[in-house]
Protein backbone atom coordinates (compact mmCIF):
# COMPACT_ATOMS: atom_id res chain seq x y z
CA UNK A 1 66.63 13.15 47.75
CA UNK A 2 67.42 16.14 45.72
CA UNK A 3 68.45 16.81 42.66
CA UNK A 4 69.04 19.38 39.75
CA UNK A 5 67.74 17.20 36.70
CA UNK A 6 64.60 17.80 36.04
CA UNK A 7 64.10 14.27 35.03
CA UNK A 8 65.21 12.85 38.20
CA UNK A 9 63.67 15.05 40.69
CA UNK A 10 62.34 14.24 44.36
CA UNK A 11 59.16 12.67 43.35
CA UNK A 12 60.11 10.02 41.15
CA UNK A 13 60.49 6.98 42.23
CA UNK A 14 57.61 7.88 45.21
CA UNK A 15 55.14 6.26 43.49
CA UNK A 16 56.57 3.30 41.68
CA UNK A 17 55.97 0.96 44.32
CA UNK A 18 58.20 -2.17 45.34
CA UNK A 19 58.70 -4.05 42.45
CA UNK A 20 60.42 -7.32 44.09
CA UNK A 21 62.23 -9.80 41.91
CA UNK A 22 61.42 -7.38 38.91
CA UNK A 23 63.00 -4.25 39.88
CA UNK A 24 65.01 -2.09 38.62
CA UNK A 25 69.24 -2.75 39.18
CA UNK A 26 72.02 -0.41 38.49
CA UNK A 27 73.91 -2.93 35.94
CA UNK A 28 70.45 -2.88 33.57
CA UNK A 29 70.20 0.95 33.90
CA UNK A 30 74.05 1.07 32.26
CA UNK A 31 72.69 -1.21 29.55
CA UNK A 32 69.67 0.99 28.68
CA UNK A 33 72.14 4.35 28.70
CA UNK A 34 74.36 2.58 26.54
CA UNK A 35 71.51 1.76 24.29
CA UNK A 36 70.24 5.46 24.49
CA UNK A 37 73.81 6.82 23.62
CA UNK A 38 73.83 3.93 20.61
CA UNK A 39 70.71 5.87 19.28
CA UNK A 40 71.68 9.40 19.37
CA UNK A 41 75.23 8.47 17.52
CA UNK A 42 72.92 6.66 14.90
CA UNK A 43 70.44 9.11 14.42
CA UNK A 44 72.85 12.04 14.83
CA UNK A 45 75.09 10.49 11.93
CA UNK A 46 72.27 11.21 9.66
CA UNK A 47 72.09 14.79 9.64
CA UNK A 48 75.79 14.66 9.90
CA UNK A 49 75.94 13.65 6.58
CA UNK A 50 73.16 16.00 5.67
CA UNK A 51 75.46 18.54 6.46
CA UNK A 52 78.58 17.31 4.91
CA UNK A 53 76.77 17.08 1.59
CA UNK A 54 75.44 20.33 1.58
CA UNK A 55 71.88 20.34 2.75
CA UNK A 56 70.71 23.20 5.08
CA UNK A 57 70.11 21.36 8.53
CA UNK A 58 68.23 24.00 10.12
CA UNK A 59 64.86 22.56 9.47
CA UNK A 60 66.23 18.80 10.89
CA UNK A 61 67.25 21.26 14.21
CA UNK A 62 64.77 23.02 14.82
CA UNK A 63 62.53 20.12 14.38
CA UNK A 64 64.05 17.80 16.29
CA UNK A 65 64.72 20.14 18.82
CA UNK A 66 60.64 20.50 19.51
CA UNK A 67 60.45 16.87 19.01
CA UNK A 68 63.04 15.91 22.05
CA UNK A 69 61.30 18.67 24.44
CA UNK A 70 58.02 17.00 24.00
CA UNK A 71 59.34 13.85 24.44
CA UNK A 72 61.06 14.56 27.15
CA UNK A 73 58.08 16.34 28.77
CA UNK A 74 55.78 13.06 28.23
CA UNK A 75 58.61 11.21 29.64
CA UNK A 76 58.74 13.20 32.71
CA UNK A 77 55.14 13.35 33.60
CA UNK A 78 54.24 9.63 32.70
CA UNK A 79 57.03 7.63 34.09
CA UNK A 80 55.68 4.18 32.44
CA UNK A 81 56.20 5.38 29.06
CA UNK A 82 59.93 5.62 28.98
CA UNK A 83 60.75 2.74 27.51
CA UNK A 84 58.95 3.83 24.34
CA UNK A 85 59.88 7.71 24.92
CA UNK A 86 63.51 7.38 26.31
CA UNK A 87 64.66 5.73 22.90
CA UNK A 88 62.31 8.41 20.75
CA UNK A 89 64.25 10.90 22.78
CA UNK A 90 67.68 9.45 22.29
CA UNK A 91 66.82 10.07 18.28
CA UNK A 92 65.35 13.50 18.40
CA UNK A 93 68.31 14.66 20.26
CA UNK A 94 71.06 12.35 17.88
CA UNK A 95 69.28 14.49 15.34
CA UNK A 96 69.78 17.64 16.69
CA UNK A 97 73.09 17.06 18.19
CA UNK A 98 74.62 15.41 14.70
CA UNK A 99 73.78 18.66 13.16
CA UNK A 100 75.18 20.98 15.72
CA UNK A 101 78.37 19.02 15.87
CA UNK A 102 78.93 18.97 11.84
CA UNK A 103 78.55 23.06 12.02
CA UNK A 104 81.22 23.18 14.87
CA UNK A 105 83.24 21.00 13.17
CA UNK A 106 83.12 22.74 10.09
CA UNK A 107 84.21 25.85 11.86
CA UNK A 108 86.58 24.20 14.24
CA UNK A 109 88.00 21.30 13.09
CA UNK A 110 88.47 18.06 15.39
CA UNK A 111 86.30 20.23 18.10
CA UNK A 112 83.53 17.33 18.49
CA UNK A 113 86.38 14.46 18.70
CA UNK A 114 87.90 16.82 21.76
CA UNK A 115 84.30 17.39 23.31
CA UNK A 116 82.92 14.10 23.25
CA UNK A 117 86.26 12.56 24.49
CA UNK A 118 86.04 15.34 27.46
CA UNK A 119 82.46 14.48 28.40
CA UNK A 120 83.62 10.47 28.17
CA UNK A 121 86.12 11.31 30.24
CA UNK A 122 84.13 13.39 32.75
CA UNK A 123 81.53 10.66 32.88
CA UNK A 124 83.85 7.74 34.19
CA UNK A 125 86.06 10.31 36.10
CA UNK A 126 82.91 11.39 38.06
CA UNK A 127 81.82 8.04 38.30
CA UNK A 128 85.07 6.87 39.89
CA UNK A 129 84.69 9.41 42.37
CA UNK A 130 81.49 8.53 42.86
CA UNK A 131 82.03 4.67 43.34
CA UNK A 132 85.33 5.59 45.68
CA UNK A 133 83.85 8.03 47.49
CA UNK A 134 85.87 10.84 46.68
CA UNK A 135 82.64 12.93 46.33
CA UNK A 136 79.46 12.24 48.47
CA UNK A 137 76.06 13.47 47.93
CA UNK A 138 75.49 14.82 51.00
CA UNK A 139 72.71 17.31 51.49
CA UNK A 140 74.56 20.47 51.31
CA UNK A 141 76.24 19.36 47.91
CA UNK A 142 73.13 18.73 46.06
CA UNK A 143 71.43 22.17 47.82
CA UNK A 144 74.44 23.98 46.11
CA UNK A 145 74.33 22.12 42.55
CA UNK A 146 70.68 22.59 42.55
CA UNK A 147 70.84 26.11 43.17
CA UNK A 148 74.00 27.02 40.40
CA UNK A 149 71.96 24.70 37.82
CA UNK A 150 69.02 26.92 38.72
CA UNK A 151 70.67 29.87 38.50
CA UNK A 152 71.97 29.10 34.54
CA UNK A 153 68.86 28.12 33.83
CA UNK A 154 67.75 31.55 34.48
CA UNK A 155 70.36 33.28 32.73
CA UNK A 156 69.75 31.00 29.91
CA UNK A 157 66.18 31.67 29.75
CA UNK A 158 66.91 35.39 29.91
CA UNK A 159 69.56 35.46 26.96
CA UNK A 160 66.64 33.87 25.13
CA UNK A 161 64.01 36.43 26.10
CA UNK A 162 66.15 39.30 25.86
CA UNK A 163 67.09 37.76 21.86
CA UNK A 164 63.54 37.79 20.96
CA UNK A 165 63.61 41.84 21.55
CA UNK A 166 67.14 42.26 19.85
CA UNK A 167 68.95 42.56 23.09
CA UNK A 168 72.01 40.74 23.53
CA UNK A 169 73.68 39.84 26.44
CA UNK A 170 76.89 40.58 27.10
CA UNK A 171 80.27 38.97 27.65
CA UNK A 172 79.17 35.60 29.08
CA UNK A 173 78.48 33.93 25.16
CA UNK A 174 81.37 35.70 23.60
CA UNK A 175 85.24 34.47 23.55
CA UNK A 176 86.94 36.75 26.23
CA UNK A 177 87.89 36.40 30.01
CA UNK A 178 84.48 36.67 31.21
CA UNK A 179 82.85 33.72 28.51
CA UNK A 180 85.02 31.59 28.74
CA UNK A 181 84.92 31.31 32.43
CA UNK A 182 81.28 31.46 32.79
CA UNK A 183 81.34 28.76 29.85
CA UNK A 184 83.71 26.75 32.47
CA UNK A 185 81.46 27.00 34.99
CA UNK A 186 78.66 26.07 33.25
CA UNK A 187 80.81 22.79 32.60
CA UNK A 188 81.19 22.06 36.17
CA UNK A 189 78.10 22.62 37.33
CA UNK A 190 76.87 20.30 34.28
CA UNK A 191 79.54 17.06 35.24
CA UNK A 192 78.71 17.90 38.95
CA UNK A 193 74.74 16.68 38.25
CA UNK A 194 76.39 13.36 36.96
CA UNK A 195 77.22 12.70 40.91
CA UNK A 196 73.86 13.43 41.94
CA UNK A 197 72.03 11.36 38.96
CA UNK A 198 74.36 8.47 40.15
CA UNK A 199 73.19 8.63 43.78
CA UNK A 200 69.47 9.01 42.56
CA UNK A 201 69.91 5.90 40.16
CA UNK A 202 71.34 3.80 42.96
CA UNK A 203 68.91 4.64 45.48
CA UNK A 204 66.12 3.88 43.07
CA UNK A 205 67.48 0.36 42.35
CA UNK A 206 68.05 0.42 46.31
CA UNK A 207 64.44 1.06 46.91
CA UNK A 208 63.44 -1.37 44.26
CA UNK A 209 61.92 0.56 41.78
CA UNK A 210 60.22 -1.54 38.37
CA UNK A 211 62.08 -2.11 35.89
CA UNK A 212 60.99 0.05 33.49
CA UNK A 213 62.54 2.86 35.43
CA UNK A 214 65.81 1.34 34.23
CA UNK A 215 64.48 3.63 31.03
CA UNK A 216 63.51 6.45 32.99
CA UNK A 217 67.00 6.49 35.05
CA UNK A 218 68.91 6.11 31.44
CA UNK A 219 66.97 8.55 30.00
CA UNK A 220 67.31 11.44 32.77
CA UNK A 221 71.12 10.80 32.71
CA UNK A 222 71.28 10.83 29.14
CA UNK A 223 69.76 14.23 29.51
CA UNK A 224 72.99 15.40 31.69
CA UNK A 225 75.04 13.78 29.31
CA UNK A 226 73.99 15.95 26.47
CA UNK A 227 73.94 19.19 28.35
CA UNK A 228 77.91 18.26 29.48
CA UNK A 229 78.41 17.61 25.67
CA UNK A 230 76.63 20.86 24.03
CA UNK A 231 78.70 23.11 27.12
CA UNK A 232 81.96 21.28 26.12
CA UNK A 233 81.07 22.42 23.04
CA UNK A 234 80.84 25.55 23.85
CA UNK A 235 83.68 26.33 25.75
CA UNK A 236 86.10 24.62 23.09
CA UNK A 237 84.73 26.69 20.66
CA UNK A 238 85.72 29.89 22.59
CA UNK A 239 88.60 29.02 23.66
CA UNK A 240 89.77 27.98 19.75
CA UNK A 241 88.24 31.42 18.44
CA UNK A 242 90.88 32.80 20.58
């Protein structure tokens, strides 16, 4: 079983063991991600506020920021924690993302109604698919999403490398033809990794995984879920600077 989040990779659920009665179901890993998403819109209405009354942020993002990547590290190597790092994650990142959101706003106003309404709408659309079998997970799907989710990571990385030395890379993070559509497919690639987290959660429950990997499932979709967010953010942003 493949796929492109990093939090639900191959290995995962080898070495859980069967956890019998007390295993891990599909219906209590949609209660945990709805308690994860409860979280960040808490937390991330705090430094909303912040914002809104006039204190500088950046400290809260940058902070939190570091805060959710070591979390989500320790989360990723030691499975059993989750259910005490999954919700720590869900704040950092409600942190993080309630700034970011109040300085697109600010710029672009109603942007993060439109975004988070896409990425709901994504989410359930995706998931319909899922359920209906409108898209399957088959083996060449999650090769090709694995390898496009690679591939931005890369160019990611590099944008960020290249910044530290004053370079700047052109075309794909600005508002023309060329952003905008790599800012598309960025999105696509993004709410395709929702099918393949779906298929990994269900197999996990199918293989009877403990239940605390109803946190670790939650958690590694809730990781998805803010990437789909932050791009839809993105691309709305270009397309109003237009």
């Amino acid at each position: 079983m493949r796929t492109a989040n990093p939090a639900l990779n191959t290995k995962t659920f080898s070495n859980t063991g069967f956890a019998g009665a007390d295993a891990m179901t599909i219906n209590g890993t949609v209660q945990k991600t709805a308690a994860l998403l409860f979280l960040v819109v808490c937390s991330g209405t705090y430094t909303w506020h912040l914002y809104t009354t006039g204190v500088n942020v950046s400290g809260w993002m940058i902070g939190s920021l570091i805060a959710g990547l070591i979390l989500a590290l320790i989360t990723i190597f030691k499975t059993q924690a989750a259910p005490i790092t999954a919700p720590l994650y869900a704040v950092a990142e409600g942190l993080f993302l309630g700034a970011l959101s109040a300085i697109f706003e600010a710029k672009y106003k109603g942007i993060v109604v439109s975004a988070a309404g896409l990425t709901i709408g994504t989410l359930f659309a995706l998931l319909f698919a899922y359920r209906t079998g409108l898209i399957k997970a088959t083996q060449n799907f999650r090769l090709g999403v694995f390898a496009a989710t690679g591939g931005i990571a890369i160019v990611y990385l590099a944008t960020i490398i290249l910044g530290l030395f004053g370079i700047k890379v052109p075309y794909i993070h600005e508002s023309g033809l060329i952003g905008i559509g790599f800012s598309l497919f960025v999105v696509v690639i993004a709410a395709l990794n929702l099918v393949l987290d779906f298929d990994f959660i269900e197999s996990g429950a199918d293989s009877g995984a403990p239940r605390y990997m109803e946190w670790y499932a939650a958690f590694g979709l809730l990781v998805t879920l803010i990437w789909l967010y932050v791009e839809m953010l993105r691309l709305l942003s270009k397309l109003r600077s237009r």
